[in-house]
Protein backbone atom coordinates (compact mmCIF):
# COMPACT_ATOMS: atom_id res chain seq x y z
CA UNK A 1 -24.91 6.83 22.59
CA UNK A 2 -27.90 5.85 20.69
CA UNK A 3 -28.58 1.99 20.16
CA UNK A 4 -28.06 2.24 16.29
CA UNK A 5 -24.67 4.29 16.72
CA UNK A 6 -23.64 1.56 19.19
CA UNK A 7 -24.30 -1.19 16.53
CA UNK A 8 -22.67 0.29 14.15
CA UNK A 9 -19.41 1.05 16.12
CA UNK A 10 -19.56 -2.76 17.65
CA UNK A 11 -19.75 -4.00 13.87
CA UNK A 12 -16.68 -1.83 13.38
CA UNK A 13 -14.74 -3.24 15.85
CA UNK A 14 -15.61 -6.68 15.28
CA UNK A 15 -14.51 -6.31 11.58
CA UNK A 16 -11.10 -4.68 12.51
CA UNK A 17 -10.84 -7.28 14.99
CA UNK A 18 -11.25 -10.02 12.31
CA UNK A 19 -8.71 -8.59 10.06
CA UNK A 20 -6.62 -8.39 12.86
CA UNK A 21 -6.50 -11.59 13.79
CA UNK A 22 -6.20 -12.72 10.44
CA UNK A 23 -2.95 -11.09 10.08
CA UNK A 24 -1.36 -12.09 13.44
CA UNK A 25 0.90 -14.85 13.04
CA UNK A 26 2.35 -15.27 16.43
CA UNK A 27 0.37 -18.05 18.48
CA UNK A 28 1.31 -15.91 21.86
CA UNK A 29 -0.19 -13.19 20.68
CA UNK A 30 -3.42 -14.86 19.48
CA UNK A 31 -3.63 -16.64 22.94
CA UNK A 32 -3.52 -13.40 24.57
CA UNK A 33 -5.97 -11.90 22.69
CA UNK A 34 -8.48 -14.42 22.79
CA UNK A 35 -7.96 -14.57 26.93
CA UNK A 36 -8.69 -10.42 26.09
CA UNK A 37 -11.51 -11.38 24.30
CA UNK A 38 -13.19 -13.72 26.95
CA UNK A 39 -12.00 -11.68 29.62
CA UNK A 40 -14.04 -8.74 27.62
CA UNK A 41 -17.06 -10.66 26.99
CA UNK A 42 -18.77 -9.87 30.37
CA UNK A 43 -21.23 -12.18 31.96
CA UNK A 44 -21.77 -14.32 29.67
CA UNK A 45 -18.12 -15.05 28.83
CA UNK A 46 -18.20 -18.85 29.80
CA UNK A 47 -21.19 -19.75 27.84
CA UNK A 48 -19.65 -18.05 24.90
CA UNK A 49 -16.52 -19.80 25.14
CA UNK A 50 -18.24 -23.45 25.72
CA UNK A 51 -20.40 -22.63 22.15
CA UNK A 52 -17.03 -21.66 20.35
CA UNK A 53 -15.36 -24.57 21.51
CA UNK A 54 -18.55 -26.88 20.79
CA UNK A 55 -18.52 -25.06 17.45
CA UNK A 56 -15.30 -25.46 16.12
CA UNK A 57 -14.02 -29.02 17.38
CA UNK A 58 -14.99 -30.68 14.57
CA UNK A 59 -14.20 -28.52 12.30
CA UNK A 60 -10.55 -28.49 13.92
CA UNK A 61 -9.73 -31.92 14.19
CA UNK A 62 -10.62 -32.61 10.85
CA UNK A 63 -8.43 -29.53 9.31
CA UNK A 64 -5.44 -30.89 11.95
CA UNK A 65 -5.61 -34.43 11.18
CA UNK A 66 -5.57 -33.40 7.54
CA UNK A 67 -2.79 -31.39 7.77
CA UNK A 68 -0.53 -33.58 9.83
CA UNK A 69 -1.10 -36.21 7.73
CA UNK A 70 -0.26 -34.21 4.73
CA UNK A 71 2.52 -32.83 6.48
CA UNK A 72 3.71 -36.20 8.08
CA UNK A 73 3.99 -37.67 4.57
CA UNK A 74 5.95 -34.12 2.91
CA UNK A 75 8.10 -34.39 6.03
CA UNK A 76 7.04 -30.98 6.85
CA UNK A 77 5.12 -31.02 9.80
CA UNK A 78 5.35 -27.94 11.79
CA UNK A 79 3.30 -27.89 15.47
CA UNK A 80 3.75 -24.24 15.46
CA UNK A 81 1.34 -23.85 12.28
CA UNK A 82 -0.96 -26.17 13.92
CA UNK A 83 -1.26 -24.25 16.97
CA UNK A 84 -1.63 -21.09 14.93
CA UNK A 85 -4.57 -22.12 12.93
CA UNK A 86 -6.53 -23.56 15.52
CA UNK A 87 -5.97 -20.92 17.82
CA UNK A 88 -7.08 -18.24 15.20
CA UNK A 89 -10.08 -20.70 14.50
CA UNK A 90 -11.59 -20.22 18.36
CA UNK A 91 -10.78 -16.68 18.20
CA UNK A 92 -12.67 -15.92 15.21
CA UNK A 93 -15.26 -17.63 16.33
CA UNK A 94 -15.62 -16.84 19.66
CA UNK A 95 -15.85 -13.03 18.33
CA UNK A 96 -18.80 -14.00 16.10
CA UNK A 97 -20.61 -15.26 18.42
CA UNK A 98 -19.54 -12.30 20.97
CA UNK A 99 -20.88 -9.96 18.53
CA UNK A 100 -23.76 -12.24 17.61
CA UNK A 101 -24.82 -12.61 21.49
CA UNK A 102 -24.31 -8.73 22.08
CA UNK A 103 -25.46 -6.35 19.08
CA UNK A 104 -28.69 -6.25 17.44
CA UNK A 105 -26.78 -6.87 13.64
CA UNK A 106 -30.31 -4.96 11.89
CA UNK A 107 -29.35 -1.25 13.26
CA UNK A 108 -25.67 -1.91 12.27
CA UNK A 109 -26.15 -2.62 8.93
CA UNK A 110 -29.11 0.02 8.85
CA UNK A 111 -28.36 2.11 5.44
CA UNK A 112 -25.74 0.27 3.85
CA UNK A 113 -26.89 -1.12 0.23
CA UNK A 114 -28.05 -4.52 1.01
């Protein structure tokens, strides 16, 4: 398969994969796709994971504290959402940057109107 054929299929995936996720809403099944995922990644699986999680700490103890607070205070907190969000978080971003570290993104988008 030529390079530019192989972009473009790895952009498909990682698009179906993001609409995926976004539409799973069991935390099980999120966990075991993003142990798929890193067990997927190859080689540099590890590194990946350590730049996701670096990435996306901040980002998800803000949103969490946020929402518990919110949710503390509307008596509505739900750990179950909490998990869910965060977990799709580090999935989605631990694909970007799977796709980021892997495919040349110029020959996948090669002739689309941009």
């Amino acid at each position: 398969m030529k390079s530019a054929q192989r972009a473009k299929l790895a952009l498909g995936m990682y698009l179906a994969a993001v609409v995926a996720t976004t539409l799973i809403h069991e935390p099980f099944v999120l966990g075991a796709a993003l142990i798929l995922a890193v067990a997927l990644a190859g080689k540099g699986r590890w590194k990946l994971l350590r730049r996701t999680l670096f990435a996306v700490v901040a980002f998800n103890l803000t949103v969490s504290l946020g929402y518990v607070v919110v949710a503390l205070w509307q008596v509505t907190f739900t750990p179950d959402y909490l998990v869910l969000v965060n977990l799709r978080v580090v999935l989605l971003v631990f694909l970007g940057f799977w796709f980021v570290h892997s495919i040349d993104i110029l020959p996948a988008l090669a002739g689309w109107p941009i």
